[in-house]
PDB file of N, CA and C in Angstrom:
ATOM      1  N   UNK A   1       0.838  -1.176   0.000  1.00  0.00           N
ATOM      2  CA  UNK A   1       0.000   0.000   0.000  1.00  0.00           C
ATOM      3  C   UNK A   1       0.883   1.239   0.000  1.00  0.00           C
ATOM      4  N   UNK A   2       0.641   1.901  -0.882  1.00  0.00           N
ATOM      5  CA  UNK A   2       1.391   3.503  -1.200  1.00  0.00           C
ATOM      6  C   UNK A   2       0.983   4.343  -0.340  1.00  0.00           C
ATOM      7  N   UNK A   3       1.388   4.931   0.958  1.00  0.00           N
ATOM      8  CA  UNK A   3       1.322   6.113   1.903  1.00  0.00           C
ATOM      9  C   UNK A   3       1.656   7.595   1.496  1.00  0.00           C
ATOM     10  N   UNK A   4       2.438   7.520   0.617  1.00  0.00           N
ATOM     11  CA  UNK A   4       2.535   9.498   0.257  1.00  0.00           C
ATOM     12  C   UNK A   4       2.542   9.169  -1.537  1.00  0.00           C
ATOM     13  N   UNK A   5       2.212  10.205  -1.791  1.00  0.00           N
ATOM     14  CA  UNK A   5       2.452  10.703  -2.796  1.00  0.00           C
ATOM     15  C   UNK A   5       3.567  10.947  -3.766  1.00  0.00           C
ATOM     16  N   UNK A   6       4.621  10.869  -2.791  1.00  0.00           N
ATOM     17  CA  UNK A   6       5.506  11.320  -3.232  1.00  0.00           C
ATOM     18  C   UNK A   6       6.478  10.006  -2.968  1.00  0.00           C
ATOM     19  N   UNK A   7       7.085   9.558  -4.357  1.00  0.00           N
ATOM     20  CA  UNK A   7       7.628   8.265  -3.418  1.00  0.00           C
ATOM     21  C   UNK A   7       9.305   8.282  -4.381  1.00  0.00           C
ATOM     22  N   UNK A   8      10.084   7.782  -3.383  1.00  0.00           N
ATOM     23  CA  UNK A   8      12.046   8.467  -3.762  1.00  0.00           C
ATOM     24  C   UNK A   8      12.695   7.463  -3.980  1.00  0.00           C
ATOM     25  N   UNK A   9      13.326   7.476  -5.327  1.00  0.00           N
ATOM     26  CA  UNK A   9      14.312   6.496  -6.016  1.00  0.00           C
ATOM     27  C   UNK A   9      15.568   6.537  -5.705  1.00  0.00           C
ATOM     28  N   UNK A  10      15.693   5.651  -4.614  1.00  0.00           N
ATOM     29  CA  UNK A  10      17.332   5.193  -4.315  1.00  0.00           C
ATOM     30  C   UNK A  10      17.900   4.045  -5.401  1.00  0.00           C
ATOM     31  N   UNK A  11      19.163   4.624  -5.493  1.00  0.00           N
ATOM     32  CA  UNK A  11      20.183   3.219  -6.162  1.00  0.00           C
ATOM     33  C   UNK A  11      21.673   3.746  -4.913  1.00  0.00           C
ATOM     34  N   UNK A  12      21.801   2.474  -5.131  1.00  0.00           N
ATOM     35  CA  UNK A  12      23.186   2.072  -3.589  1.00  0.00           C
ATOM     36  C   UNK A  12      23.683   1.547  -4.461  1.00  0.00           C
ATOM     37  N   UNK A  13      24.937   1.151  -4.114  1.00  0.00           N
ATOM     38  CA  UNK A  13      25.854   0.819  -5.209  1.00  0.00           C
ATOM     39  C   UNK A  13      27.371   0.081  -4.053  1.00  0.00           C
ATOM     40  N   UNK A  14      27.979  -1.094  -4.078  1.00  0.00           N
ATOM     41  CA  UNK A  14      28.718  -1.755  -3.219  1.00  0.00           C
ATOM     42  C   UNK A  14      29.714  -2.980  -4.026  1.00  0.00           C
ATOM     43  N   UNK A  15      30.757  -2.413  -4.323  1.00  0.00           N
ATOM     44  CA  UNK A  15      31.478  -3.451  -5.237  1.00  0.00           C
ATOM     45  C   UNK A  15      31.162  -3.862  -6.556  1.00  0.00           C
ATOM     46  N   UNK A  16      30.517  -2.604  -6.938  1.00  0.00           N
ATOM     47  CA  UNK A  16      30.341  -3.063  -8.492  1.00  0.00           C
ATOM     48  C   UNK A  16      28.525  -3.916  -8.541  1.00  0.00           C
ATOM     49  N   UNK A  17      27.845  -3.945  -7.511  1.00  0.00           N
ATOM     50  CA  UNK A  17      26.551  -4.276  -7.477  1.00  0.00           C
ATOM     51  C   UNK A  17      25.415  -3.211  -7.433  1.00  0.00           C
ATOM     52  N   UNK A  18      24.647  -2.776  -8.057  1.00  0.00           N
ATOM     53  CA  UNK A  18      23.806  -1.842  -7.579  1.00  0.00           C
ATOM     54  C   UNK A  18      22.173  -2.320  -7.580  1.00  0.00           C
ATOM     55  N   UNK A  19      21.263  -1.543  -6.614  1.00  0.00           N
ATOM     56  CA  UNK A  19      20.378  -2.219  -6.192  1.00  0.00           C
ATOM     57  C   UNK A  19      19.276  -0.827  -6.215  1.00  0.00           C
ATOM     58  N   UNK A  20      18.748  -1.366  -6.405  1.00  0.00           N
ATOM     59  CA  UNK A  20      17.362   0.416  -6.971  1.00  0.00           C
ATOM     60  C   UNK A  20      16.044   0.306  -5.758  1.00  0.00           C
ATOM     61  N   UNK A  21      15.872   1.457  -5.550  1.00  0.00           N
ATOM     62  CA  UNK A  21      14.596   0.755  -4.966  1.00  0.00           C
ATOM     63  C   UNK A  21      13.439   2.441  -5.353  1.00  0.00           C
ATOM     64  N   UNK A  22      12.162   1.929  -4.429  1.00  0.00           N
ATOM     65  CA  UNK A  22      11.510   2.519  -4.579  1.00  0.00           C
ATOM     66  C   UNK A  22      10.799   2.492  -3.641  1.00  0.00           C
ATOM     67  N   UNK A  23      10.984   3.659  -1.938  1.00  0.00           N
ATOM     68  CA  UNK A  23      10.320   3.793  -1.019  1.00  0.00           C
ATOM     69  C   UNK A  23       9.073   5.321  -0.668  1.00  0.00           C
ATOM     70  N   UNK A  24       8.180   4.931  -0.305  1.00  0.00           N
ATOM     71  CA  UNK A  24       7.053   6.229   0.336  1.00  0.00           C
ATOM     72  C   UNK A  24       7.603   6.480   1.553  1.00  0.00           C
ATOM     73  N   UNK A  25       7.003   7.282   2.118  1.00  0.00           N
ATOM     74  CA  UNK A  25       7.447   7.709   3.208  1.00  0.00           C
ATOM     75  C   UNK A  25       7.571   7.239   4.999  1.00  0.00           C
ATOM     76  N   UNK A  26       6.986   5.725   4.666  1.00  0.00           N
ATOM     77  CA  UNK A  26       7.079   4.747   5.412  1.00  0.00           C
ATOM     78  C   UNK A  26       8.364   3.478   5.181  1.00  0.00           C
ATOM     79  N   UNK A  27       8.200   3.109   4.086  1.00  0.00           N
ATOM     80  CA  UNK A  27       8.545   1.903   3.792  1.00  0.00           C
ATOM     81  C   UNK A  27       9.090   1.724   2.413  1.00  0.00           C
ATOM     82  N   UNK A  28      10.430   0.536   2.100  1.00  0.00           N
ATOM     83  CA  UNK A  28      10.794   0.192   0.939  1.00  0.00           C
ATOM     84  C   UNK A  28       9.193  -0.451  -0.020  1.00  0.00           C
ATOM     85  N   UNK A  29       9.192  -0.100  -0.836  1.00  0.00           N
ATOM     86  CA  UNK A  29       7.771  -0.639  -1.613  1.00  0.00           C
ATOM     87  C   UNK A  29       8.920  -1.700  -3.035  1.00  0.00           C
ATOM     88  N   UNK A  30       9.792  -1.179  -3.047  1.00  0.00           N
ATOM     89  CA  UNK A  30      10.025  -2.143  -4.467  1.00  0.00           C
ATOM     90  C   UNK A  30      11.401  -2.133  -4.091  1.00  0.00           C
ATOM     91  N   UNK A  31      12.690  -3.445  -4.935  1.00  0.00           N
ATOM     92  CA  UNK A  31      13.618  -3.416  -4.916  1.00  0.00           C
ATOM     93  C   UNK A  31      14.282  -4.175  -5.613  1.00  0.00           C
ATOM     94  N   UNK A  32      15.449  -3.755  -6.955  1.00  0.00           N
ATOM     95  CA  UNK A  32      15.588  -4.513  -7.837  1.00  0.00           C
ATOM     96  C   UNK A  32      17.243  -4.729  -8.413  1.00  0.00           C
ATOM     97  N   UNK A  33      17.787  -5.934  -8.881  1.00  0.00           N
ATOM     98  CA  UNK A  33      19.191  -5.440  -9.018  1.00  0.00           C
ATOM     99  C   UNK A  33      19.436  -5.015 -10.781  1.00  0.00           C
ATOM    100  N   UNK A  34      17.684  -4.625 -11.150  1.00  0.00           N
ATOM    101  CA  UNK A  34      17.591  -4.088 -12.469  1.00  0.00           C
ATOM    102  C   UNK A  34      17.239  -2.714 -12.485  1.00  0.00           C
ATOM    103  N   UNK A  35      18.219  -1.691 -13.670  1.00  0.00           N
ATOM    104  CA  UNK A  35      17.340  -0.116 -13.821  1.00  0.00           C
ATOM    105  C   UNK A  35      16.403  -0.377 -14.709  1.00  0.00           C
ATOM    106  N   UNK A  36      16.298  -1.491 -15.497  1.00  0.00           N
ATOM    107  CA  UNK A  36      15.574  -1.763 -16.228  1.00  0.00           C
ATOM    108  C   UNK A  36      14.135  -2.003 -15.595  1.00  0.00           C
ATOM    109  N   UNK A  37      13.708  -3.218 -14.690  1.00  0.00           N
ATOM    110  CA  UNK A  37      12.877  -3.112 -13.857  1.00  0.00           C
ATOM    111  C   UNK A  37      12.352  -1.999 -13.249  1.00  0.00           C
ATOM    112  N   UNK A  38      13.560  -1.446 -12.625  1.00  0.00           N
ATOM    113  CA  UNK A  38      13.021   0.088 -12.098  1.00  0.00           C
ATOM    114  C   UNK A  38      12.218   0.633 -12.320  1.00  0.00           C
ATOM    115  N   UNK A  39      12.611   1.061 -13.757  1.00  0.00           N
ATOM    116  CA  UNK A  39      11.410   1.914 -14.735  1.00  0.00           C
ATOM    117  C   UNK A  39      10.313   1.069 -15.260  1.00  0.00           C
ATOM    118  N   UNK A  40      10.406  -0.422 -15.491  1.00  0.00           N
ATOM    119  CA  UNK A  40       8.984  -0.480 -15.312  1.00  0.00           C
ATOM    120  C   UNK A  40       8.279  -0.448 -14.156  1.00  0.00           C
ATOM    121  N   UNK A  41       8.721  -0.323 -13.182  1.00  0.00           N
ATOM    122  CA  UNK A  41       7.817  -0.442 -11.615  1.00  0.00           C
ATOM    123  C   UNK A  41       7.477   1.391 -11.479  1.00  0.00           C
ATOM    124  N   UNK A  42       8.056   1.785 -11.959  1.00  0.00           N
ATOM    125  CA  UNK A  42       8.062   3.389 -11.726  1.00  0.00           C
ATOM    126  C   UNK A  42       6.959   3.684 -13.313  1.00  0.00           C
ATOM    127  N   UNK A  43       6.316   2.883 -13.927  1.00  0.00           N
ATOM    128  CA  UNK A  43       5.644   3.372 -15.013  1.00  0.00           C
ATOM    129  C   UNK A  43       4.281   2.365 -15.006  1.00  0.00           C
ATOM    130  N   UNK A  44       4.387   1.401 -14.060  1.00  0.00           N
ATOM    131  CA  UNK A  44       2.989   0.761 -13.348  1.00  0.00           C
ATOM    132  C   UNK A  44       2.991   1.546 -12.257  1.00  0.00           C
ATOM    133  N   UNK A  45       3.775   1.867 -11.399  1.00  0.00           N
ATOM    134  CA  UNK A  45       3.379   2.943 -10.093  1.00  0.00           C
ATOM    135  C   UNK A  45       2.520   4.366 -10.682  1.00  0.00           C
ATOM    136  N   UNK A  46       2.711   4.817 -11.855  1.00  0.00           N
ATOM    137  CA  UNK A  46       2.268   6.130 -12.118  1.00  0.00           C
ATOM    138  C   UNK A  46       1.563   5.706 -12.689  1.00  0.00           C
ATOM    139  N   UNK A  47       0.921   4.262 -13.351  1.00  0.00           N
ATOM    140  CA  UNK A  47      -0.926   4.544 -13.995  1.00  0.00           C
ATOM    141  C   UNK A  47      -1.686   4.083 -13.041  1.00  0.00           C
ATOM    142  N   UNK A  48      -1.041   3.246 -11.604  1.00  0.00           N
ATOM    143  CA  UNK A  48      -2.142   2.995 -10.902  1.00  0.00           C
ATOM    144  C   UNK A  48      -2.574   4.478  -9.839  1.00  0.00           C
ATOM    145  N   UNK A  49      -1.468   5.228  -9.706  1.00  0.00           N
ATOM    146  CA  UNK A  49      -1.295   6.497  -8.531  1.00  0.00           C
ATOM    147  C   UNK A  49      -0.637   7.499  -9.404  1.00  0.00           C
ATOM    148  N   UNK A  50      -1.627   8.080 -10.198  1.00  0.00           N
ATOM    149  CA  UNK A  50      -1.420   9.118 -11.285  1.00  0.00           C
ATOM    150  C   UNK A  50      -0.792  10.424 -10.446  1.00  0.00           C
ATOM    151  N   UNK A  51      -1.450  10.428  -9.569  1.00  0.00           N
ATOM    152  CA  UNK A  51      -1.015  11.739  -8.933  1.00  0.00           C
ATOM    153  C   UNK A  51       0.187  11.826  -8.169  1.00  0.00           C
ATOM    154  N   UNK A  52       0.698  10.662  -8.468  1.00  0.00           N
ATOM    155  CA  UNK A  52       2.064  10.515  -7.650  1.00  0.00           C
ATOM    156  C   UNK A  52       3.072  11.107  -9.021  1.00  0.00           C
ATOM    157  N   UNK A  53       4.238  11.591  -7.209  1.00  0.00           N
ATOM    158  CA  UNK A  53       5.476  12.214  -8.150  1.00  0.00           C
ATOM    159  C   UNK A  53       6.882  11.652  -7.514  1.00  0.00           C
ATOM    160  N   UNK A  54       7.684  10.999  -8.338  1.00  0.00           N
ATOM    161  CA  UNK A  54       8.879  10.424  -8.330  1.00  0.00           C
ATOM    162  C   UNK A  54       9.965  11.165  -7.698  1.00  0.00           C
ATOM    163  N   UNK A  55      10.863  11.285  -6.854  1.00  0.00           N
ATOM    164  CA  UNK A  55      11.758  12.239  -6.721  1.00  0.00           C
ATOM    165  C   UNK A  55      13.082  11.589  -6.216  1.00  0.00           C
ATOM    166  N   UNK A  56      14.608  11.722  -6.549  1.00  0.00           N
ATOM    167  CA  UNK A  56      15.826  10.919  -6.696  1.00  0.00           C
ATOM    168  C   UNK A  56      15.876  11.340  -5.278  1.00  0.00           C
ATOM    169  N   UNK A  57      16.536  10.167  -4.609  1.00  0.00           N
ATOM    170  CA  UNK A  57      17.002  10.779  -3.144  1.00  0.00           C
ATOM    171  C   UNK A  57      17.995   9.808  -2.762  1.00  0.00           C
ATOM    172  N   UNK A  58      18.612   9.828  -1.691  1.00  0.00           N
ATOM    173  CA  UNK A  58      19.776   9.030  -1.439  1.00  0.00           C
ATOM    174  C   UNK A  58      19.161   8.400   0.004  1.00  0.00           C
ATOM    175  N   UNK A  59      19.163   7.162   0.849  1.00  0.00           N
ATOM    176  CA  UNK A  59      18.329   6.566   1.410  1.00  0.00           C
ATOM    177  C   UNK A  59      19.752   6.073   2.540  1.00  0.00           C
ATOM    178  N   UNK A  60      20.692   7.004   3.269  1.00  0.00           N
ATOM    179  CA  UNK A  60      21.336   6.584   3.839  1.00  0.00           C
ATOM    180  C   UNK A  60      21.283   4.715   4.923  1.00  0.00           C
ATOM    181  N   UNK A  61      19.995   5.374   5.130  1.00  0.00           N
ATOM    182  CA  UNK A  61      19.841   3.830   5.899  1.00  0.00           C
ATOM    183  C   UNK A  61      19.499   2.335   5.263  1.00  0.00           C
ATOM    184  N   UNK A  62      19.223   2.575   4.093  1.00  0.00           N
ATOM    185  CA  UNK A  62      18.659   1.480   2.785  1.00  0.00           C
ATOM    186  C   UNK A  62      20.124   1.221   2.297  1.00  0.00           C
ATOM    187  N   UNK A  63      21.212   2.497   2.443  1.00  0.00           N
ATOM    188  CA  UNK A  63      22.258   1.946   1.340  1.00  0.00           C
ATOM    189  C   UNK A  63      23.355   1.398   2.291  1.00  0.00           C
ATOM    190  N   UNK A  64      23.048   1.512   4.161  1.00  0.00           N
ATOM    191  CA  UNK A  64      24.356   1.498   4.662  1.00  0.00           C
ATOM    192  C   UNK A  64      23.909  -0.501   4.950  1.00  0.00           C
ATOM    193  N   UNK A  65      22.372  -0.452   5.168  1.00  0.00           N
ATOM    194  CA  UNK A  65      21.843  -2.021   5.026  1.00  0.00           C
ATOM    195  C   UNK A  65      22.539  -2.630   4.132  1.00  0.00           C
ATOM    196  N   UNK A  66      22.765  -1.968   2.546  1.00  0.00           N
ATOM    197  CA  UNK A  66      22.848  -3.238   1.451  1.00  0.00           C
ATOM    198  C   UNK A  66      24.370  -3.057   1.801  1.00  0.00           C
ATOM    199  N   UNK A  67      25.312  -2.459   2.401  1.00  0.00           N
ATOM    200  CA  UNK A  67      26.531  -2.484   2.110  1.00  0.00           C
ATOM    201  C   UNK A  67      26.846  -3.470   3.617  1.00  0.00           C
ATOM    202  N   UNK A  68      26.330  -3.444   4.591  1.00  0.00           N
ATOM    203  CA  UNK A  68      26.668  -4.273   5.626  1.00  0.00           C
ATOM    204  C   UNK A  68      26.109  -5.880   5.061  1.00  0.00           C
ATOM    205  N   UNK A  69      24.596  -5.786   4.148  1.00  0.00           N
ATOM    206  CA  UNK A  69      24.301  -7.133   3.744  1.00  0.00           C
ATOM    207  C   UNK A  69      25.332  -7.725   2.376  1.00  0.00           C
ATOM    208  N   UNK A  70      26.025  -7.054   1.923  1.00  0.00           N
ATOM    209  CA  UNK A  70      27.200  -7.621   0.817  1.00  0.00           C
ATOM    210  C   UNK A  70      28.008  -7.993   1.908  1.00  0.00           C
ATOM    211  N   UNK A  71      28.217  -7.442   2.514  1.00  0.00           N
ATOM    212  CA  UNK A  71      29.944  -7.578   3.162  1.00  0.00           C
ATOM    213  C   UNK A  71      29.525  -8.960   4.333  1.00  0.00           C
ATOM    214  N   UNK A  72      28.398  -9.285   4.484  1.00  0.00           N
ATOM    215  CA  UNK A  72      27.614 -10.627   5.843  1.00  0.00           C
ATOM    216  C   UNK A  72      27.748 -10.174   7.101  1.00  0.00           C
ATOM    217  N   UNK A  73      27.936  -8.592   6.990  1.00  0.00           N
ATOM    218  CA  UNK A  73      27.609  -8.005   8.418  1.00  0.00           C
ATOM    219  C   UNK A  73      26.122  -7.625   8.818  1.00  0.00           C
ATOM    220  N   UNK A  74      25.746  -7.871   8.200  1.00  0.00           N
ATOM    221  CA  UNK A  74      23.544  -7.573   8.476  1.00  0.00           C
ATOM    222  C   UNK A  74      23.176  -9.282   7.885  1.00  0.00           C
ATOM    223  N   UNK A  75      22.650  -9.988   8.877  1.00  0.00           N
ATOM    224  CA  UNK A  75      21.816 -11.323   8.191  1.00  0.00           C
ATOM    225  C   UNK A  75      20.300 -11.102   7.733  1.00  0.00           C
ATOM    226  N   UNK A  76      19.760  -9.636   8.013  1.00  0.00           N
ATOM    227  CA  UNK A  76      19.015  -9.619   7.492  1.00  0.00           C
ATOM    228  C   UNK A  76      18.376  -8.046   6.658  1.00  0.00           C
ATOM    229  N   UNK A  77      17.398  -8.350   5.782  1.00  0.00           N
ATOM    230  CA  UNK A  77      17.464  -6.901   5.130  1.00  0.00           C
ATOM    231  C   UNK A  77      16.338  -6.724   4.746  1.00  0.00           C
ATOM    232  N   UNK A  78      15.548  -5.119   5.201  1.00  0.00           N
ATOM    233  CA  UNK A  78      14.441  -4.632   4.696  1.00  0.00           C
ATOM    234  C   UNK A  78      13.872  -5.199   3.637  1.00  0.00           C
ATOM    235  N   UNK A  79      13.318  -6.198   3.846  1.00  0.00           N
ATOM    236  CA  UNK A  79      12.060  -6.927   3.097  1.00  0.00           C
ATOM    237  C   UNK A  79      10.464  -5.859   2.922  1.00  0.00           C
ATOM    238  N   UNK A  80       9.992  -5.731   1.661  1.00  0.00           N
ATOM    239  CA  UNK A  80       9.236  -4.654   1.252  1.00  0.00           C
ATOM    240  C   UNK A  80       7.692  -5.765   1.592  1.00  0.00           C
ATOM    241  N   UNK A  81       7.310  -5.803   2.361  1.00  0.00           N
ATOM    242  CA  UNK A  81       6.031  -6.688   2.953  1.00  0.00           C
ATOM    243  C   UNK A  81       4.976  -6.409   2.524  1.00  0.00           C
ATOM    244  N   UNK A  82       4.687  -4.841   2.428  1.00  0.00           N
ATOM    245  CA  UNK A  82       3.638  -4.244   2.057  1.00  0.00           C
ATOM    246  C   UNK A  82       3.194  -3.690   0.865  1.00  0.00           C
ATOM    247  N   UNK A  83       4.309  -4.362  -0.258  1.00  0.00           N
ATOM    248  CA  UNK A  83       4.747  -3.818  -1.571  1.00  0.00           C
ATOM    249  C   UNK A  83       3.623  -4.143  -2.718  1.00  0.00           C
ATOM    250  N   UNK A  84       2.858  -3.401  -3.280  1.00  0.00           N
ATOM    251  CA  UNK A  84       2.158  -3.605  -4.382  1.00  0.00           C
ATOM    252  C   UNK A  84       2.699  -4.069  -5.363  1.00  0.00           C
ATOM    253  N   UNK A  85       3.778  -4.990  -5.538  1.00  0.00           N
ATOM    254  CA  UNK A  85       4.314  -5.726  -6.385  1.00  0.00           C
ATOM    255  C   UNK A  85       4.764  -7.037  -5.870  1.00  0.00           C
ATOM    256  N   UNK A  86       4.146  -7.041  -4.808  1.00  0.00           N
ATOM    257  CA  UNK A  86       4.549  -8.472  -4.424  1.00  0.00           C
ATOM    258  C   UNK A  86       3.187  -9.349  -5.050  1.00  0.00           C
ATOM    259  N   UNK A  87       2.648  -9.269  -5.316  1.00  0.00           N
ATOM    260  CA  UNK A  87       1.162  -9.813  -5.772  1.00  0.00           C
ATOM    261  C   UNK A  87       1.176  -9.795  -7.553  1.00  0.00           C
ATOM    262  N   UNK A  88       2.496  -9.056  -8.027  1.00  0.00           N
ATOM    263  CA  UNK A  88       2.895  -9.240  -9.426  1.00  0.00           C
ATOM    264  C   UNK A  88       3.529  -9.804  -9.790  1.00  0.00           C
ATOM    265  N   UNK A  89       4.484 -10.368  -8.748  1.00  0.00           N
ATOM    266  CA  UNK A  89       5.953 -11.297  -9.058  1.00  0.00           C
ATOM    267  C   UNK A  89       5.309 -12.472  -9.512  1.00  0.00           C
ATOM    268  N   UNK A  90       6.142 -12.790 -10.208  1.00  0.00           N
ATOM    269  CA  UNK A  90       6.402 -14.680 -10.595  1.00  0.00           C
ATOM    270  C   UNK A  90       6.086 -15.389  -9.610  1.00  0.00           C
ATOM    271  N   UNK A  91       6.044 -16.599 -10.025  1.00  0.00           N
ATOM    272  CA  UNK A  91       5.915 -17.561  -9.297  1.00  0.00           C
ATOM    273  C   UNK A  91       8.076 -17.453  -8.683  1.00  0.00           C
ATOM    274  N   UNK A  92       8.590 -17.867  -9.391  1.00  0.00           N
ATOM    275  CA  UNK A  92       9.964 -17.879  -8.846  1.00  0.00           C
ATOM    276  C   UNK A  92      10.115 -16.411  -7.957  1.00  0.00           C
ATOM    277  N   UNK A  93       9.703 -15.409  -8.362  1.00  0.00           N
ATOM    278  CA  UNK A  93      10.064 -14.244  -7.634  1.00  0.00           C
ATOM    279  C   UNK A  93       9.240 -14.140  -5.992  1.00  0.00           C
ATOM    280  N   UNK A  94       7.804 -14.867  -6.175  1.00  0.00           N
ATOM    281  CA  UNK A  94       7.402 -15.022  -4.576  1.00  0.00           C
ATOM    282  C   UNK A  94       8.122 -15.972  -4.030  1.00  0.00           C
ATOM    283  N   UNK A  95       8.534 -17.170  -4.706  1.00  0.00           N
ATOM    284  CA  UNK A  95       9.506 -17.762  -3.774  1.00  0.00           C
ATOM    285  C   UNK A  95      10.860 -17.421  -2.894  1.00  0.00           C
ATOM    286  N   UNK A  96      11.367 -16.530  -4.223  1.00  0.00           N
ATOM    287  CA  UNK A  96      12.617 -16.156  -3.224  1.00  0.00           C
ATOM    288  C   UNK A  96      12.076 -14.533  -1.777  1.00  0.00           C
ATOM    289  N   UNK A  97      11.007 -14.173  -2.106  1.00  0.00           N
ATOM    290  CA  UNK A  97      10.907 -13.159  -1.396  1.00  0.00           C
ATOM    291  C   UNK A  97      10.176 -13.935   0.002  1.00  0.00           C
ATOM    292  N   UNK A  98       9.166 -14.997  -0.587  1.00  0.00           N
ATOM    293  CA  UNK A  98       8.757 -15.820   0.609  1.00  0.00           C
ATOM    294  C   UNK A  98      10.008 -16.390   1.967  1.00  0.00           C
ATOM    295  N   UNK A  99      11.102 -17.200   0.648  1.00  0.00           N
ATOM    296  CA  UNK A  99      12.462 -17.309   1.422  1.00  0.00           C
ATOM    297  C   UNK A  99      13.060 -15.887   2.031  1.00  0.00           C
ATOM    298  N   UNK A 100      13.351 -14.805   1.370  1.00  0.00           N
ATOM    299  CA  UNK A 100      13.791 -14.090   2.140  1.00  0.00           C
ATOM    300  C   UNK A 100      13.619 -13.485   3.604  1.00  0.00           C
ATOM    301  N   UNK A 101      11.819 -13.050   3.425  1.00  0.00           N
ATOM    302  CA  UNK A 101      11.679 -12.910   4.613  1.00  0.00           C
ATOM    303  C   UNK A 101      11.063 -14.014   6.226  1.00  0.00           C
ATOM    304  N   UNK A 102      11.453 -15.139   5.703  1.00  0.00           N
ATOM    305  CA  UNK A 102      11.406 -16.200   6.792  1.00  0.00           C
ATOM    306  C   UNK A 102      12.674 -16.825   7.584  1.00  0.00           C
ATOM    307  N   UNK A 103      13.550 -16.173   6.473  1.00  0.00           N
ATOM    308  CA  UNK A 103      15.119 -16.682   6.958  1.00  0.00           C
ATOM    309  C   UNK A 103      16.243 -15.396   6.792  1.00  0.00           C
ATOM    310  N   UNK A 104      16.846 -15.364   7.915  1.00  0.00           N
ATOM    311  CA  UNK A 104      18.119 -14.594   7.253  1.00  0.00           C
ATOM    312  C   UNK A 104      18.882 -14.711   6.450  1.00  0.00           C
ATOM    313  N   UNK A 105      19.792 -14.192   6.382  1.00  0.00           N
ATOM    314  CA  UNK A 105      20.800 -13.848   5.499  1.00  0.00           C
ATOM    315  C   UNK A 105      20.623 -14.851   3.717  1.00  0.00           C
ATOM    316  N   UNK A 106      20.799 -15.062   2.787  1.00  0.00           N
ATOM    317  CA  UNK A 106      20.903 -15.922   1.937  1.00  0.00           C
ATOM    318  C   UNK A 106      22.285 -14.987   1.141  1.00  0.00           C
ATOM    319  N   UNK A 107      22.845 -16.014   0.825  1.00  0.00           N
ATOM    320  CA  UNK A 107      23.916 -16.059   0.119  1.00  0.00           C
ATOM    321  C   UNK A 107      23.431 -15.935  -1.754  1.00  0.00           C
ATOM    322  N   UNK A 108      24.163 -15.228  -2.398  1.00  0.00           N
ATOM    323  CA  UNK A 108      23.784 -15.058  -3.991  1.00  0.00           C
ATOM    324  C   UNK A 108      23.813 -16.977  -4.381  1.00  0.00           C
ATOM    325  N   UNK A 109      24.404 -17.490  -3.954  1.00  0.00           N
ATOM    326  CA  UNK A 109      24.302 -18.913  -4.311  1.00  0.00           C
ATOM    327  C   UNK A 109      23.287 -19.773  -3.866  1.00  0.00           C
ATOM    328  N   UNK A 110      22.693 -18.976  -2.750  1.00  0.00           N
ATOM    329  CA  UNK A 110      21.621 -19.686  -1.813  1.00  0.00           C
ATOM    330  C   UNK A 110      20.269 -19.764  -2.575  1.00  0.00           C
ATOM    331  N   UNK A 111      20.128 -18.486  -2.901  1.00  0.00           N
ATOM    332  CA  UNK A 111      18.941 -17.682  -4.006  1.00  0.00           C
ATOM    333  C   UNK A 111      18.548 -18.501  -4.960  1.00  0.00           C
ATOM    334  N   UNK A 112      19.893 -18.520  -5.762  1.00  0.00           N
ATOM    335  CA  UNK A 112      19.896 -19.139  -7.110  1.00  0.00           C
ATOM    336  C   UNK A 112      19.512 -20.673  -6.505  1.00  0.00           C
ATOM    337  N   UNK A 113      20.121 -21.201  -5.872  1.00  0.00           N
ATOM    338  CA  UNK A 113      19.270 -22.573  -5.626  1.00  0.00           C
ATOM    339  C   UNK A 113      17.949 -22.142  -5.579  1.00  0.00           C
ATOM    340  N   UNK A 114      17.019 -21.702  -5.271  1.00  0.00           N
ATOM    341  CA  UNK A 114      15.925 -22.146  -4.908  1.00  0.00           C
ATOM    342  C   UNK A 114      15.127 -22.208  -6.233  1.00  0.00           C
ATOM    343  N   UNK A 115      16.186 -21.527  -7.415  1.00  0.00           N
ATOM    344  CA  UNK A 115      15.187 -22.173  -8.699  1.00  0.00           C
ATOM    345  C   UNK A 115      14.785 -23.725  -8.837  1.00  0.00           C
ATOM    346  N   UNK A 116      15.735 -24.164  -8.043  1.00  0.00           N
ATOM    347  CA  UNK A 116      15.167 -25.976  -8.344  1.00  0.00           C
ATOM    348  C   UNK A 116      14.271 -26.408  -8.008  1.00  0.00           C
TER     349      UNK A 116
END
């Protein structure tokens, strides 16, 4: 569920990985290791909430998370719960978000297993 109007595009960036997101003024709502994705989530966000307006911002606490969760100093990380795109994902994409937020930490190798 979208709380403001106004909702701010972080990208963090940690060893050559970068990670986009898209939070209101509560909460991460989207999060992707695509700019490609990005902009489509930012172009279904504006025909369902027309009156919404996009604005670039830097998300100190979103980017110091993904840099402690690269490095395996955070086992766990702002999972977007309340995200109007969780009800759009794939079947593979609710799985890994189902996994994410029931377990800590997963490893990039951990993930990729769970395609099996």
């Amino acid at each position: 569920m979208i709380h403001s109007p106004s909702i701010g595009i972080t990208v963090c960036s940690e060893e050559g990985i970068e990670i986009f997101s898209l939070m209101d003024k509560t909460e991460i709502i989207f999060l992707s290791f695509s700019e490609e994705a990005l902009h489509e989530a930012q172009s279904w966000l504006q025909k369902k909430y027309p009156h919404g307006k996009f604005r670039k911002e830097h998300s100190q606490p979103l980017c110091r998370y993904f840099k402690e969760y690269i490095h395996g100093k955070r086992k766990d990380f702002p999972y977007p719960r309340n995200s109007p795109f969780l009800k759009k994902g794939t079947t593979f994409q609710k799985k890994v978000w189902d996994q994410i937020s029931n377990k800590p930490y997963y490893s990039q190798g951990a993930i990729i297993s769970l395609r099996g």
